[in-house]
N, C-alpha and C. Protein backbone atom coordinates (compact mmCIF):
# COMPACT_ATOMS: atom_id res chain seq x y z
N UNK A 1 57.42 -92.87 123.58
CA UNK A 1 56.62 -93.74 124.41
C UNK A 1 56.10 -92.99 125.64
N UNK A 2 56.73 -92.08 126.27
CA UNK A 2 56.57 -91.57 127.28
C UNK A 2 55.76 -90.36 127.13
N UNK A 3 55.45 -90.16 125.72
CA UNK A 3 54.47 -88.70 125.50
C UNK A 3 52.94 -89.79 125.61
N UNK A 4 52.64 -91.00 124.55
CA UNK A 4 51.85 -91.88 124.97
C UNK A 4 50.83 -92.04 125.75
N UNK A 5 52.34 -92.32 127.30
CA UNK A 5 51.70 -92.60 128.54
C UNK A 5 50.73 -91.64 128.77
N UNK A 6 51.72 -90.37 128.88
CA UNK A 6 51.19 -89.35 129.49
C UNK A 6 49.94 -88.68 128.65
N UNK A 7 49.90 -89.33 127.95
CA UNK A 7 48.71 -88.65 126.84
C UNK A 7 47.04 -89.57 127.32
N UNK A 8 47.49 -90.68 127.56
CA UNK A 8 46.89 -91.84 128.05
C UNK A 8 46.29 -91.67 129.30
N UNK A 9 47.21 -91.34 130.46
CA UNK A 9 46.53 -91.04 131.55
C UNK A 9 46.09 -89.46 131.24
N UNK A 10 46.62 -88.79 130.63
CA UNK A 10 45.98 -87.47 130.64
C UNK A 10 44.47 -87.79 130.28
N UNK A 11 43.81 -88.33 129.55
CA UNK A 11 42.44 -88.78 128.81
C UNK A 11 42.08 -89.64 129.96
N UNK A 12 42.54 -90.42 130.71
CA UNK A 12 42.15 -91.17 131.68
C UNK A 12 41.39 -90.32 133.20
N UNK A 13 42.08 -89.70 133.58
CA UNK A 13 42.26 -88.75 134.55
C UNK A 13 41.49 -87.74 133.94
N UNK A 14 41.28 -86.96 133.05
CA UNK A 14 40.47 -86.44 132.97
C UNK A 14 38.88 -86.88 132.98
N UNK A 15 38.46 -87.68 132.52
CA UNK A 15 37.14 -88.70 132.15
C UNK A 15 36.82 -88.82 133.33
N UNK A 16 37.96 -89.46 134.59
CA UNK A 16 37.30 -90.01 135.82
C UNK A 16 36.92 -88.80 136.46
N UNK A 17 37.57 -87.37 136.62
CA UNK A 17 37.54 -86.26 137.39
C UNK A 17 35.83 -85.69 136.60
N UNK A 18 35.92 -85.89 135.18
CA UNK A 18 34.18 -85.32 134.91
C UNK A 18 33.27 -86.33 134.89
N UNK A 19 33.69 -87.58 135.45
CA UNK A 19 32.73 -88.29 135.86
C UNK A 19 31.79 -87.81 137.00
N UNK A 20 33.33 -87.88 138.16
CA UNK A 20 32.94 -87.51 139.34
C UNK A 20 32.08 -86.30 139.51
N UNK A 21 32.62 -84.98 139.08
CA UNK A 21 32.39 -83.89 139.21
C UNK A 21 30.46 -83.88 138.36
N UNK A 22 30.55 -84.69 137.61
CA UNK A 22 29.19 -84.81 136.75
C UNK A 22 28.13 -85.50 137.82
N UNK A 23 28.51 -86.49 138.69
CA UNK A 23 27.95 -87.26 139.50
C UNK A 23 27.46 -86.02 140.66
N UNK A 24 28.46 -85.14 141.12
CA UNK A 24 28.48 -84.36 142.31
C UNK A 24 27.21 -83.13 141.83
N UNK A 25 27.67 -82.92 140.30
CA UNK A 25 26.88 -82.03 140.30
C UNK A 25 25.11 -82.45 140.39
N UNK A 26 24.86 -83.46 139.63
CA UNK A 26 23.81 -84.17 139.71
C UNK A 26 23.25 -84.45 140.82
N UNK A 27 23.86 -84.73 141.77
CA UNK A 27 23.41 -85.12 143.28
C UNK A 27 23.02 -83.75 143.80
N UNK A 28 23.55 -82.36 143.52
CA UNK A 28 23.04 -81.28 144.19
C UNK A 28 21.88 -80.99 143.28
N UNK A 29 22.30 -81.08 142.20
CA UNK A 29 20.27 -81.04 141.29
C UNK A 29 19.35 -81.74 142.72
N UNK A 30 19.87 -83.06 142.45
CA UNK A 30 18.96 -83.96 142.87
C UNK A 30 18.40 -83.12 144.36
N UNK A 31 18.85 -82.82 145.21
CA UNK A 31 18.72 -81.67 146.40
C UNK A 31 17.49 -81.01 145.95
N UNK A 32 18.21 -80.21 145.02
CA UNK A 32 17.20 -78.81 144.26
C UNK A 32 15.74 -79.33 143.65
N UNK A 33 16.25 -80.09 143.15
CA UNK A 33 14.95 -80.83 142.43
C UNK A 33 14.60 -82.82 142.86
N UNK A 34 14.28 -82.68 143.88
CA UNK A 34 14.05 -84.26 144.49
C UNK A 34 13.09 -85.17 143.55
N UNK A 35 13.81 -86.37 143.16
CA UNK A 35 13.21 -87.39 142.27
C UNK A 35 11.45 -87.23 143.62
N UNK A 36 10.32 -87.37 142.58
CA UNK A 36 8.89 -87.82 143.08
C UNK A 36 8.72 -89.18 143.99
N UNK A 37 7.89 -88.95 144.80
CA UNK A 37 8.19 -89.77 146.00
C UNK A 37 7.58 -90.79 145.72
N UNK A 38 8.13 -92.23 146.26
CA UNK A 38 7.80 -93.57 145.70
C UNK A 38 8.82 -94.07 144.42
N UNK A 39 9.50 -93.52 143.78
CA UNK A 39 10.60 -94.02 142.41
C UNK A 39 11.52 -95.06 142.98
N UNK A 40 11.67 -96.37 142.40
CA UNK A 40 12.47 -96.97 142.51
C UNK A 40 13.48 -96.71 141.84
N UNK A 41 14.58 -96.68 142.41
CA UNK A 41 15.93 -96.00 141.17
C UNK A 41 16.85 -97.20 140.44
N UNK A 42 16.28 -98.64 140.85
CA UNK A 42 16.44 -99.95 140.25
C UNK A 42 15.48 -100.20 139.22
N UNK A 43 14.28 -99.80 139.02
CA UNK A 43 13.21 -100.27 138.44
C UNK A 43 13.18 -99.32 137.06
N UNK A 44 13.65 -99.79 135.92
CA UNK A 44 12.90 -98.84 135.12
C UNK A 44 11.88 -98.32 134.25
N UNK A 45 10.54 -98.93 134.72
CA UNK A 45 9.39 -98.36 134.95
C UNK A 45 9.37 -97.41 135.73
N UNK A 46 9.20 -97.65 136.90
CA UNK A 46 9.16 -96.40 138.01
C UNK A 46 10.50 -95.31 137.10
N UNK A 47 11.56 -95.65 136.70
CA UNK A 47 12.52 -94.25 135.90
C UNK A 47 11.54 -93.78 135.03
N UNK A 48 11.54 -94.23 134.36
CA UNK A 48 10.39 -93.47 132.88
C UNK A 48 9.42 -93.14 133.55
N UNK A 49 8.67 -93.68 134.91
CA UNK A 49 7.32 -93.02 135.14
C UNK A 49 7.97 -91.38 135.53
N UNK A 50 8.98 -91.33 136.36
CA UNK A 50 9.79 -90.00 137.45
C UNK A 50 10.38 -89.13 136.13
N UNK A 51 10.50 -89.39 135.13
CA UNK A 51 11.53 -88.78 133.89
C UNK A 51 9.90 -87.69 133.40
N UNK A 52 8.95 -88.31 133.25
CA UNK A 52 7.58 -87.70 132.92
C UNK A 52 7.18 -86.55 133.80
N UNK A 53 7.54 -86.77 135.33
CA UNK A 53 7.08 -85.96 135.96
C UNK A 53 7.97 -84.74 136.84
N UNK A 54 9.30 -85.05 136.54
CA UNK A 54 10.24 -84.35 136.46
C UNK A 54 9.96 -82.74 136.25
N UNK A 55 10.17 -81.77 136.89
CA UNK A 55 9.88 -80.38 136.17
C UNK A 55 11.43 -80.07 135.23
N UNK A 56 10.92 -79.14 134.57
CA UNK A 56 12.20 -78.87 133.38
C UNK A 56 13.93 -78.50 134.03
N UNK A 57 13.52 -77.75 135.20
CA UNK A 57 14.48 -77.28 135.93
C UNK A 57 15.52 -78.61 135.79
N UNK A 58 14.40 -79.51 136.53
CA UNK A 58 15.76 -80.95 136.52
C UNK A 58 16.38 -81.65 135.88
N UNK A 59 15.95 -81.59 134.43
CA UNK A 59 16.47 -81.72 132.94
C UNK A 59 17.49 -81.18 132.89
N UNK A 60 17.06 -79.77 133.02
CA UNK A 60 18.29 -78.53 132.98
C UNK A 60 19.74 -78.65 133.62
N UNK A 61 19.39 -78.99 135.08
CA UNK A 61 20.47 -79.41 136.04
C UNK A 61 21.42 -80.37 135.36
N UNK A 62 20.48 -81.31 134.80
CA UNK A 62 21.40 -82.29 134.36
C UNK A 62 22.27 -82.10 133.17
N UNK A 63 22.03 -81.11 132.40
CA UNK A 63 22.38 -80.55 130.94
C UNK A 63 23.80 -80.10 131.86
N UNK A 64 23.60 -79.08 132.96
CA UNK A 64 24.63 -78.12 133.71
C UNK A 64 25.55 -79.28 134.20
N UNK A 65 25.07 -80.25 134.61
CA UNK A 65 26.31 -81.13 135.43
C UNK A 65 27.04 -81.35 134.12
N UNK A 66 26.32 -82.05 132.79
CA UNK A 66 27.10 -82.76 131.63
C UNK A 66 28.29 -81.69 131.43
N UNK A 67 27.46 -80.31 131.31
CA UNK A 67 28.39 -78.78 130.66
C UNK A 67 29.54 -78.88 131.85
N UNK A 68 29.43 -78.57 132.81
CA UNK A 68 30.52 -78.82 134.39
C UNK A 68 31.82 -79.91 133.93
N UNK A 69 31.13 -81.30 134.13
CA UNK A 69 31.91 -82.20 134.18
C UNK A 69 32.56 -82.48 133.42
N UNK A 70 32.15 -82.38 131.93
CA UNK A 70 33.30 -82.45 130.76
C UNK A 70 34.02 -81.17 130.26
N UNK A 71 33.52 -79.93 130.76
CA UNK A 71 34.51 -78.93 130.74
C UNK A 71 35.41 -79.15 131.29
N UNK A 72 35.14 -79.38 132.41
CA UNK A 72 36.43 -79.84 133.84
C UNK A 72 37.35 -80.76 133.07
N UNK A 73 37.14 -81.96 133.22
CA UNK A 73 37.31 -83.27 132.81
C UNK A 73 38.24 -82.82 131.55
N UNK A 74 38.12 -82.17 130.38
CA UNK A 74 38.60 -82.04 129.33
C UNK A 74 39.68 -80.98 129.35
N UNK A 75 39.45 -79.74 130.24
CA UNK A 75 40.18 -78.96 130.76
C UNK A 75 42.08 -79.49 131.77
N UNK A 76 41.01 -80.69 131.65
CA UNK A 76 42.44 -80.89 133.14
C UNK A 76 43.32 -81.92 131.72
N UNK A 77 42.78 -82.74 130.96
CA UNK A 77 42.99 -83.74 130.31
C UNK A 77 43.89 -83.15 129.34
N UNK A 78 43.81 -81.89 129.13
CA UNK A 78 44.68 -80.99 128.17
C UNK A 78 45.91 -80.54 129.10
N UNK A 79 45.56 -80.09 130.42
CA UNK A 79 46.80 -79.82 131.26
C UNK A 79 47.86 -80.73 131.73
N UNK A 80 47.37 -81.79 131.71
CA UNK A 80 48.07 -82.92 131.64
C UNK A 80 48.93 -83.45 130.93
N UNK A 81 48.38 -83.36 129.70
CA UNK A 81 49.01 -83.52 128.62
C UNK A 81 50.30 -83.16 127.67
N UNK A 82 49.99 -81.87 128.23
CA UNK A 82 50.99 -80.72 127.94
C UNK A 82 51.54 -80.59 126.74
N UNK A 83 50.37 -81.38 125.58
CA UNK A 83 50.38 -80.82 124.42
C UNK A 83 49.18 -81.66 123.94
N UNK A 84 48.77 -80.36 122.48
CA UNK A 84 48.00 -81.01 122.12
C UNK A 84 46.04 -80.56 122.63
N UNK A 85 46.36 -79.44 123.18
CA UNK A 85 45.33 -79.90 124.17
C UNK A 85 44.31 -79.68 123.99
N UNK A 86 43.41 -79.42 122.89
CA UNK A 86 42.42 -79.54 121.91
C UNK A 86 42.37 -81.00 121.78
N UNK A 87 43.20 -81.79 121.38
CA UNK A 87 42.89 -82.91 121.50
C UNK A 87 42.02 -84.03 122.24
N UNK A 88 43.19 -83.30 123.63
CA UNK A 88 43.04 -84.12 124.45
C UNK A 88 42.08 -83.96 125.16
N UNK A 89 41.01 -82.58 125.13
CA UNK A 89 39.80 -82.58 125.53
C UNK A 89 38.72 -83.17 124.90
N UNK A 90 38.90 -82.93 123.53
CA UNK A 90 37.61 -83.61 122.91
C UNK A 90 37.65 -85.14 122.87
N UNK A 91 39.21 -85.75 123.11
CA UNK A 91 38.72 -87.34 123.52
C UNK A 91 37.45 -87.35 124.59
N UNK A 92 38.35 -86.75 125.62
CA UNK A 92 37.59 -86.27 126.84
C UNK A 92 35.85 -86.51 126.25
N UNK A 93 35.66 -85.46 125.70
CA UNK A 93 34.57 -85.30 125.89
C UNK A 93 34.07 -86.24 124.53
N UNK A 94 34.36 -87.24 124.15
CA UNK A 94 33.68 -87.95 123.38
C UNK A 94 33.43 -89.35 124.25
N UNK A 95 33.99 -89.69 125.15
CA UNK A 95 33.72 -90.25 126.11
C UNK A 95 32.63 -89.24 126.79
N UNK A 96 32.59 -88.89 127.17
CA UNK A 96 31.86 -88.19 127.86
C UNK A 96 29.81 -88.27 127.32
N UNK A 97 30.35 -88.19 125.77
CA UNK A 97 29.04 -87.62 125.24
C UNK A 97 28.95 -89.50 124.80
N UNK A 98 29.50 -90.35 124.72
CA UNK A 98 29.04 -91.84 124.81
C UNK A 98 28.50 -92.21 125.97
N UNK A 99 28.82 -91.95 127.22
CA UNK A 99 28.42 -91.89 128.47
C UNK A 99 26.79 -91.21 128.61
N UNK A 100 26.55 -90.50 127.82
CA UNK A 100 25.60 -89.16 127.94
C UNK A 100 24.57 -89.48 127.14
N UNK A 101 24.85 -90.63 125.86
CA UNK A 101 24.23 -90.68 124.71
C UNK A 101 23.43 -92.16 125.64
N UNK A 102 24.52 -92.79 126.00
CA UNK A 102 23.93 -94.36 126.83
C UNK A 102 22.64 -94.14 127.63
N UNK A 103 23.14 -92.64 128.35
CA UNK A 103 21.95 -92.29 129.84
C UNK A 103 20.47 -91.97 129.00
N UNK A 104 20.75 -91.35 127.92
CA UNK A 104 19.10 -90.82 127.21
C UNK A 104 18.92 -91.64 126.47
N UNK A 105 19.45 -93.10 125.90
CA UNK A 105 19.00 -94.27 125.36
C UNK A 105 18.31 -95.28 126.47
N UNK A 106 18.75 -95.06 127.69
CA UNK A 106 18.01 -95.99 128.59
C UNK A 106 16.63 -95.69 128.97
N UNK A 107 16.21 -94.05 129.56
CA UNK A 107 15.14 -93.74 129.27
C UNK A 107 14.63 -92.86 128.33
N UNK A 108 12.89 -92.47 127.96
CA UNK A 108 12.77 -92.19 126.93
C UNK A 108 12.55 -90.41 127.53
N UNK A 109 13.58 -90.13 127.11
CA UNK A 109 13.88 -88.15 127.09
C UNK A 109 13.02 -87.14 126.12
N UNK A 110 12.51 -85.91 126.57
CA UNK A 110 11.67 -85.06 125.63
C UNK A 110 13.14 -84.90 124.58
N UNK A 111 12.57 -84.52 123.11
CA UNK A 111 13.21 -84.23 122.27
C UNK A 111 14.37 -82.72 122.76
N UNK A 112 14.00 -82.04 122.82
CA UNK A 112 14.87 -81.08 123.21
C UNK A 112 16.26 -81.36 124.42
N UNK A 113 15.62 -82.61 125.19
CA UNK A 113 16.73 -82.46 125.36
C UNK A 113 17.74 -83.81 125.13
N UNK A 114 17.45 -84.28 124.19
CA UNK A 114 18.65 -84.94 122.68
C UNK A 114 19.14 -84.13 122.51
N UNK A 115 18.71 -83.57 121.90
CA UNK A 115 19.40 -81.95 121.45
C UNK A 115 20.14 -81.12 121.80
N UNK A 116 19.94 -80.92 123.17
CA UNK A 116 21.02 -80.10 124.00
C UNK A 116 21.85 -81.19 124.69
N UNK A 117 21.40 -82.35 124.93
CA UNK A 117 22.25 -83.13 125.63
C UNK A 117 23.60 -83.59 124.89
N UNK A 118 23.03 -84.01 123.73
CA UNK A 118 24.32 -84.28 122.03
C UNK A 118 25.13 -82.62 122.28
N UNK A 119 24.11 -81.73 122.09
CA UNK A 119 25.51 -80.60 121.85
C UNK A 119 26.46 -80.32 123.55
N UNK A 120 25.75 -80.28 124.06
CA UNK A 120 26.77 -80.04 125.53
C UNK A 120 28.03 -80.78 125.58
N UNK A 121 28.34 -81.44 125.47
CA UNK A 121 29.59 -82.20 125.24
C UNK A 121 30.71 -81.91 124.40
N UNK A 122 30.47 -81.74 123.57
CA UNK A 122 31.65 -81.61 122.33
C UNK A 122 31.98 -80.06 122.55
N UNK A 123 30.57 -79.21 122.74
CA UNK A 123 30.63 -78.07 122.93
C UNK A 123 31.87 -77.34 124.60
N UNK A 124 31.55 -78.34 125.69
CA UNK A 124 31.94 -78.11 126.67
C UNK A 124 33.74 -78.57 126.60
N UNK A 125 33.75 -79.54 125.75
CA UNK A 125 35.13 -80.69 125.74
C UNK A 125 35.90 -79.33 124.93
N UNK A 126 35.37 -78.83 123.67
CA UNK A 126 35.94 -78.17 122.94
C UNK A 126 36.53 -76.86 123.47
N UNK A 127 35.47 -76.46 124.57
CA UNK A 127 36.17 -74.89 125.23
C UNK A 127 37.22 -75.06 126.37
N UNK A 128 36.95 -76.22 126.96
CA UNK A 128 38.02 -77.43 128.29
C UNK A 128 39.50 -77.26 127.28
N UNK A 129 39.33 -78.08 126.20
CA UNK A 129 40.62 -78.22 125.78
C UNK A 129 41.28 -77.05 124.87
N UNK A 130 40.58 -76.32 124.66
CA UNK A 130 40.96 -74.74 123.63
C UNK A 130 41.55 -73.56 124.46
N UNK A 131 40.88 -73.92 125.99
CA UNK A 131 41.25 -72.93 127.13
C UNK A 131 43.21 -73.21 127.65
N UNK A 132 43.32 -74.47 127.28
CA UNK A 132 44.69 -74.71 127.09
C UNK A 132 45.44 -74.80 126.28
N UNK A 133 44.70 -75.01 124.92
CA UNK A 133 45.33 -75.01 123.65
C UNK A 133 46.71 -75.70 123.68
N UNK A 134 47.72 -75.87 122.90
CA UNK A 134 48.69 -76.17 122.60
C UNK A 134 50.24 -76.70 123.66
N UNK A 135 49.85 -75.76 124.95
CA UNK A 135 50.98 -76.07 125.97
C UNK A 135 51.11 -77.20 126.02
C-alpha cells in the first residue's frame, strides 16, 4: 500500500512541478516573443487571429517549454518513486501530452506543429524517466 502512495504522489508531484515549470517557461517565450498588440487572451477569436500572426520562433518556445516541463516533471516523478522509473515518467508525460493535445485542439495550429507537439512529450517523459531508470 505504501509503494501505491508513493507511486501516486510521485505522478502527482511530478505533473504539478511540469506544469509549473511549462507555465514559467512559456511566460519567458512570451517576453521573447510578445503576443500582437490588441489580443484578448479571453476571446478566442482574437487567439486564432494572434496564433496566425505569431512568428515561428514562438511556436518553437512553446515546443521548448512542453520539452522542459515534462522532462522535469517526469524526471522528478521517477525520483520519487524510487522504482520503476520509466514508468513513472511516461505517466508523467502522458498527462502531460493530454494537457498539450487539449491546448492545439482549442486553437487551430500549423500542421508541423501537431507533429512536434504529439512527439515532444512521450519523447521528453521517456528520457525524464530513463535518466533514472530503475532506482
Amino acid at each position: 500500500m505504501r509503494a501505491v502512495i508513493r507511486s501516486v504522489l510521485a505522478v502527482l508531484v511530478g505533473a504539478i512541478v511540469a506544469g509549473i515549470l511549462i507555465a514559467v517557461v512559456e511566460a519567458i517565450g512570451h517576453l521573447v516573443y510578445p503576443p500582437p498588440p490588441g489580443i484578448n487572451p479571453t476571446d478566442p477569436e482574437s487567439l486564432r487571429t494572434a496564433l496566425e500572426l505569431v512568428p515561428v520562433g514562438a511556436l518553437v518556445s512553446v515546443l521548448f517549454a512542453w520539452g522542459i516541463g515534462t522532462f522535469a516533471g517526469s524526471w522528478l516523478a521517477a525520483r520519487i518513486a524510487g522504482r520503476s522509473g520509466l514508468a513513472h515518467g511516461m505517466v508523467v508525460g502522458l498527462l502531460m501530452l493530454a494537457a498539450g493535445v487539449a491546448n492545439i485542439l482549442m486553437d487551430p495550429h500549423p500542421l508541423w506543429f501537431w507533429f512536434l507537439g504529439v512527439a515532444v512529450f512521450p519523447l521528453t517523459a521517456w528520457l525524464g524517466g530513463r535518466m533514472v531508470g530503475g532506482r
